[in-house]
Protein backbone atom coordinates (compact mmCIF):
# COMPACT_ATOMS: atom_id res chain seq x y z
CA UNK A 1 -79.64 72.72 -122.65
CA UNK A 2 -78.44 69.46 -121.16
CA UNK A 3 -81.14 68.08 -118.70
CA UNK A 4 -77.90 67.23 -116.21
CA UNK A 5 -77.14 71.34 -116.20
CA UNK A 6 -80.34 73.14 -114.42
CA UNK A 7 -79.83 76.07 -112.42
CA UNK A 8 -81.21 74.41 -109.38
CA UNK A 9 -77.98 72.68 -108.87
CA UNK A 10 -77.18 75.48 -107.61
CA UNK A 11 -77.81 75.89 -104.00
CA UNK A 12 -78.65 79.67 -104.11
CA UNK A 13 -80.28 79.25 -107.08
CA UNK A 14 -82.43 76.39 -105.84
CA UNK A 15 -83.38 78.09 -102.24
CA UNK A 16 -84.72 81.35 -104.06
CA UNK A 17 -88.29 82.15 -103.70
CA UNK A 18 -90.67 80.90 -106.97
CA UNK A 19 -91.42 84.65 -107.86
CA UNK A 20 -87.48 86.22 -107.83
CA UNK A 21 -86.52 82.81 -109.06
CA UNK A 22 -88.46 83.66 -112.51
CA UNK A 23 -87.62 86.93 -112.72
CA UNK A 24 -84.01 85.81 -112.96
CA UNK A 25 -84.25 82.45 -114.40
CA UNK A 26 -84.38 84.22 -118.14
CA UNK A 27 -81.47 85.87 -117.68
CA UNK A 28 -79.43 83.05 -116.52
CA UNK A 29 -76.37 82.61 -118.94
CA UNK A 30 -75.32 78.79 -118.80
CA UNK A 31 -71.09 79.40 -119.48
CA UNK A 32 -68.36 76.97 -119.56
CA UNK A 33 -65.57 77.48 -116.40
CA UNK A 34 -62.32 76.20 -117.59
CA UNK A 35 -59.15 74.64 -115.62
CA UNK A 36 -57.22 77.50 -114.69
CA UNK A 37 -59.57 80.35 -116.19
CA UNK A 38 -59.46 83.66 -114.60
CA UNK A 39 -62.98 85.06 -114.12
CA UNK A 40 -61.71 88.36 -111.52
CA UNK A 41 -58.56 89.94 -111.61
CA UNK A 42 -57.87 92.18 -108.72
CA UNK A 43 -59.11 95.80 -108.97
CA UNK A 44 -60.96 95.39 -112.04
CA UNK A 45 -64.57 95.88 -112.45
CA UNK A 46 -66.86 93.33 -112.12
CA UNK A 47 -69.29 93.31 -114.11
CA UNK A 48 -71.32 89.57 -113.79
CA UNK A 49 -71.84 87.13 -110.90
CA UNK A 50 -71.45 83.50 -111.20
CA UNK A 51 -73.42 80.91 -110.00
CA UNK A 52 -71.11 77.52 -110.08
CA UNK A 53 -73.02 74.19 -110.46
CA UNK A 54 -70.11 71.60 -111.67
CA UNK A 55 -67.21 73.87 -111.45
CA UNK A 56 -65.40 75.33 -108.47
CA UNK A 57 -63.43 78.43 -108.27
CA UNK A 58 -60.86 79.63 -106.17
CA UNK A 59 -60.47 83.04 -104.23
CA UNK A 60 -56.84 83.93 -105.05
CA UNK A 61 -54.72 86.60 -102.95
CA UNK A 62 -51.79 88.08 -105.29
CA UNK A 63 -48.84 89.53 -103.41
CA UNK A 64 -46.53 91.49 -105.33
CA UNK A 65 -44.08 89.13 -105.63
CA UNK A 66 -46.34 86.79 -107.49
CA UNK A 67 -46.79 84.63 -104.83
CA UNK A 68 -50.23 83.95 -103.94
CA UNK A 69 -52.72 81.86 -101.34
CA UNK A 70 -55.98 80.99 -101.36
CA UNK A 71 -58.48 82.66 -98.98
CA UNK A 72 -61.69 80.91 -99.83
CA UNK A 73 -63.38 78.35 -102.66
CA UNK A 74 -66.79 78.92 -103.78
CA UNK A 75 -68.53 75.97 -105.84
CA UNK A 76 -72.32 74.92 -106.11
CA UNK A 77 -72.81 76.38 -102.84
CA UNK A 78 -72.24 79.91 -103.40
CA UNK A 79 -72.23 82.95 -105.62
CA UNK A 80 -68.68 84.78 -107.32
CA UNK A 81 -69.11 88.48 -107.30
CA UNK A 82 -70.02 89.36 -103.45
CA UNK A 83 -68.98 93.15 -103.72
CA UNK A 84 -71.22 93.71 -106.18
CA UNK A 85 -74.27 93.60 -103.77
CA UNK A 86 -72.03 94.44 -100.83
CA UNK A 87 -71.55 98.14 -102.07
CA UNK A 88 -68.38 97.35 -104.10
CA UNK A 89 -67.83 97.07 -108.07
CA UNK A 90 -64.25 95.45 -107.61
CA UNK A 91 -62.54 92.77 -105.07
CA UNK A 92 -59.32 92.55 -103.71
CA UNK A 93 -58.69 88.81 -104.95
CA UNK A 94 -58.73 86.81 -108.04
CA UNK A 95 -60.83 83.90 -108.76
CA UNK A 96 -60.02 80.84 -110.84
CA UNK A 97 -61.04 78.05 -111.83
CA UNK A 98 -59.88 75.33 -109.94
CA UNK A 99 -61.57 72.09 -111.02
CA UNK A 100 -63.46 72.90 -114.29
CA UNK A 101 -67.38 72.30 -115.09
CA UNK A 102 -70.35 74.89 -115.80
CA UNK A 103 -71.95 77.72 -113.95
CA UNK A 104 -74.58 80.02 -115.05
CA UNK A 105 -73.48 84.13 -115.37
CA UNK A 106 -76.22 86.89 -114.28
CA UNK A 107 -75.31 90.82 -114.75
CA UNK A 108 -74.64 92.02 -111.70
CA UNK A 109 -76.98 95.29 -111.99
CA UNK A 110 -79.54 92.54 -112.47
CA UNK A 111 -78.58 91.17 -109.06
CA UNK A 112 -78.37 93.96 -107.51
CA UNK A 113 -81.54 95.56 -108.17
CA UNK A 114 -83.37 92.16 -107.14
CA UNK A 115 -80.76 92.51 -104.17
CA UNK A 116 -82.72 95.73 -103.20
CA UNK A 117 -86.02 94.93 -104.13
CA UNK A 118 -86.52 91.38 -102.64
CA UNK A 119 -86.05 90.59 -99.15
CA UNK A 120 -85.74 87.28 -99.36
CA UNK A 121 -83.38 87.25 -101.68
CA UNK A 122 -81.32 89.85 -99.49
CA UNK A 123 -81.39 87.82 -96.24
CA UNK A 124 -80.34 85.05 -99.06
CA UNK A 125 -77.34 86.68 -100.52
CA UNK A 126 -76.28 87.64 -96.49
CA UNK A 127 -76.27 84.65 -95.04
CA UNK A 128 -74.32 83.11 -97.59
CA UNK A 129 -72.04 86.43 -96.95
CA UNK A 130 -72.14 85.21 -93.71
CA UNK A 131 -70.83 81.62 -94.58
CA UNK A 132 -67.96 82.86 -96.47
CA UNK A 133 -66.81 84.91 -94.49
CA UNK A 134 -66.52 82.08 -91.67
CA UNK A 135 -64.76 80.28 -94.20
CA UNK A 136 -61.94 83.06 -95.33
CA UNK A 137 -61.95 83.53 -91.65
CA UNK A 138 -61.12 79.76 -91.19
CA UNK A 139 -58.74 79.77 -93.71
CA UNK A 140 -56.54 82.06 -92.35
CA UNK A 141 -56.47 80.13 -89.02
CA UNK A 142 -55.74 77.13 -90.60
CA UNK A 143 -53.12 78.31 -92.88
CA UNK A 144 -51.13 79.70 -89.12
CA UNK A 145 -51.43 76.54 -86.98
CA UNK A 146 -52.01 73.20 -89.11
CA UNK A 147 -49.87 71.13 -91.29
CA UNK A 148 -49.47 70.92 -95.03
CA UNK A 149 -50.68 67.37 -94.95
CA UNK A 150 -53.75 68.49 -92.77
CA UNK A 151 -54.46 71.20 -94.85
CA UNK A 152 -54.72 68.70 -98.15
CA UNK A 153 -57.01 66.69 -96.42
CA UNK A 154 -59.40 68.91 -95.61
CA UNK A 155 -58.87 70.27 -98.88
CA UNK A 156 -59.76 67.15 -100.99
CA UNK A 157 -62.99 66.77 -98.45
CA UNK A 158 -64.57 70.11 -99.31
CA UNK A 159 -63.43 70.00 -102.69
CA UNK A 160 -65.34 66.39 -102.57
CA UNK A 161 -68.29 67.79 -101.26
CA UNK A 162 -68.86 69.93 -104.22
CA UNK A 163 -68.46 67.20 -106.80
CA UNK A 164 -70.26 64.47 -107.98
CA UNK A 165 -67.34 62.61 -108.02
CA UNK A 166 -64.59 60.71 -106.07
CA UNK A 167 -61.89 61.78 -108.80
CA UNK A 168 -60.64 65.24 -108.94
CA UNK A 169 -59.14 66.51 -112.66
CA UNK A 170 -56.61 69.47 -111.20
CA UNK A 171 -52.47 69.86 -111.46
CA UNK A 172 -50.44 70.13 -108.10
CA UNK A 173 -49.79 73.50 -109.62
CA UNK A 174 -53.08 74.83 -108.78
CA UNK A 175 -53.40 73.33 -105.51
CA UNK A 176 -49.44 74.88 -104.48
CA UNK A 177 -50.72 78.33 -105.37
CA UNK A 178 -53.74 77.80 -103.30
CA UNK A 179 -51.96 76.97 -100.36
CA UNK A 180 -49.00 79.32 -100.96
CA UNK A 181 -46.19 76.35 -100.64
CA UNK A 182 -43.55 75.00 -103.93
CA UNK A 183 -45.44 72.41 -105.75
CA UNK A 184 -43.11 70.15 -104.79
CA UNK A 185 -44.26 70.39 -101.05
CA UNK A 186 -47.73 69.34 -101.98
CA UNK A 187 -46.48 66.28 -103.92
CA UNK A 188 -45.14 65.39 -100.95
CA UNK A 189 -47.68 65.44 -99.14
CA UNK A 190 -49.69 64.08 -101.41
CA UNK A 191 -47.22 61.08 -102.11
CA UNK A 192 -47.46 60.43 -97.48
CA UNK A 193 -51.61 60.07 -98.03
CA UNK A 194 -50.97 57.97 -101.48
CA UNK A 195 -48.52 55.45 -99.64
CA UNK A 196 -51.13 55.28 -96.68
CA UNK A 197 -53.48 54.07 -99.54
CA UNK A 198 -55.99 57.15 -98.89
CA UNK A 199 -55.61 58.66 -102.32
CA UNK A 200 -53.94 57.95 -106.40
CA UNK A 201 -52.94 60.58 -108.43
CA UNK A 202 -51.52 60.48 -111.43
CA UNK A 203 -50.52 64.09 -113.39
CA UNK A 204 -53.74 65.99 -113.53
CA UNK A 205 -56.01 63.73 -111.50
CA UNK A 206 -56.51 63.12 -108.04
CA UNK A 207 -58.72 59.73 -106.91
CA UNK A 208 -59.83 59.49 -103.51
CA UNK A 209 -60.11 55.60 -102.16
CA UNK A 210 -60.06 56.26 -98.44
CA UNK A 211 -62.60 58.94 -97.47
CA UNK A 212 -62.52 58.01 -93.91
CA UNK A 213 -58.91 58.17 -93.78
CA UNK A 214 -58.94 61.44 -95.12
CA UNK A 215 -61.21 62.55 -92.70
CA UNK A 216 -59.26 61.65 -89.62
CA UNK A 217 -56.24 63.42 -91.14
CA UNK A 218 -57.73 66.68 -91.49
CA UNK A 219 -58.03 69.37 -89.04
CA UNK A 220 -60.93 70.70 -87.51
CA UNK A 221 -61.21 73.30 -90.16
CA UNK A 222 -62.99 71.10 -92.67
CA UNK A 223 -65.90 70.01 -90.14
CA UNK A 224 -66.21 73.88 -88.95
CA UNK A 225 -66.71 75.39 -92.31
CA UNK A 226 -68.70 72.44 -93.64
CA UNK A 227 -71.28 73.20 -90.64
CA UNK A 228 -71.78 76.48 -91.81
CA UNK A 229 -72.02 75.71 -95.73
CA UNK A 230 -74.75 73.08 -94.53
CA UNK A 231 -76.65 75.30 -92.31
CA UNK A 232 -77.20 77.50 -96.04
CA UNK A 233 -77.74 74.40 -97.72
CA UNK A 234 -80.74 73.01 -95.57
CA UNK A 235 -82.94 75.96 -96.71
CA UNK A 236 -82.78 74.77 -100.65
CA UNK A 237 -85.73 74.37 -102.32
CA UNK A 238 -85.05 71.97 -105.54
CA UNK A 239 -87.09 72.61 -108.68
């Protein structure tokens, strides 16, 4: 294994305590997340949780007419696979891939039985419950009251905060069916913050030049949900 992939890079991974840490760390699958993969599909059993370090994944909702929206995104802060410790062996959305990198897979019955053993891991697991929730919660708030151009800001800030990075590798594809809208209304948006010299893109890839502009475009959505991922994040222990 690659000394730049470690579990710990992982913020639930990382904040576990020593003793459930181990007793996991041998079952930790390292697995490629591709652009675009679909690691859910609505209704279906799940049957693994994912623990994203490089990649990020979105939270899809599917209506019937194929149209779709994203509800939440869930990168090296969180866990995929939430009903399967909540009571649940299926969710309502689809996740996929949104910008690409590694995460590490763990059977869920694995999970779940540290889930009701441990109580640290359990208060764990909740809070960052807790977190998303806030965040689908946000979402949908957002998605009512606040511009398409508002939205994409705070978009490419969170999506920032889980990279490494200041370029993002993703197609205005993905990002229209995130935010339910024709692609052609995000390159226009995204065309307005390019000609204000906040951002580049060229097909596939997304450079961000002008944090600070990006920040006073958002809404208050990005600030309120990043407060709650960085309450979870203050408790991580790195190994």
């Amino acid at each position: 294994m690659s000394p730049s992939l470690r579990p710990n890079q992982n913020y639930l991974l990382a904040a576990l305590p020593a003793a459930e840490f181990e007793r996991l760390e041998a079952h930790l699958e390292l697995v490629p997340m591709l652009l675009g993969e679909t690691l859910y599909e609505p209704g279906r059993q799940l049957h693994h949780v994912y623990f994203p370090t490089t990649a990020i994944v979105s939270l899809l909702h599917i209506m019937e007419s194929g149209a779709s929206a994203e509800v939440a995104r869930v990168g090296n802060e969180g866990i995929l696979g939430i009903a399967l410790f909540m009571g649940g062996d299926t969710t309502p959305s689809s996740a996929v891939v949104q910008t690409a990198g590694y995460g590490y897979r763990l059977r869920g019955k694995l999970l779940k039985e540290e889930f009701n053993r441990a109580a640290p891991v359990r208060r764990l697991l909740l809070r960052y419950t807790q977190a998303l929730i806030a965040q689908i919660s946000q979402t949908a708030a957002c998605n009512r009251h606040h511009s398409v151009k508002q939205q994409l800001c705070q978009w490419l800030l969170s999506t920032l905060d889980r990279l490494p990075a200041g370029e993002l590798i993703i197609t205005h594809g993905l990002v229209a069916s995130a935010f339910g809208v024709r692609r052609e209304t995000i390159t226009e948006a995204a065309g307005i913050l390019q000609r204000e010299g906040l951002i580049r893109y060229r097909r596939g890839h997304i450079a961000v030049y002008e944090r600070s502009g990006l920040e006073a475009g958002a809404c208050e959505c990005y600030a309120v949900v990043k407060k709650e991922l960085s309450r979870l994040q203050s408790d991580a222990r790195y190994r």
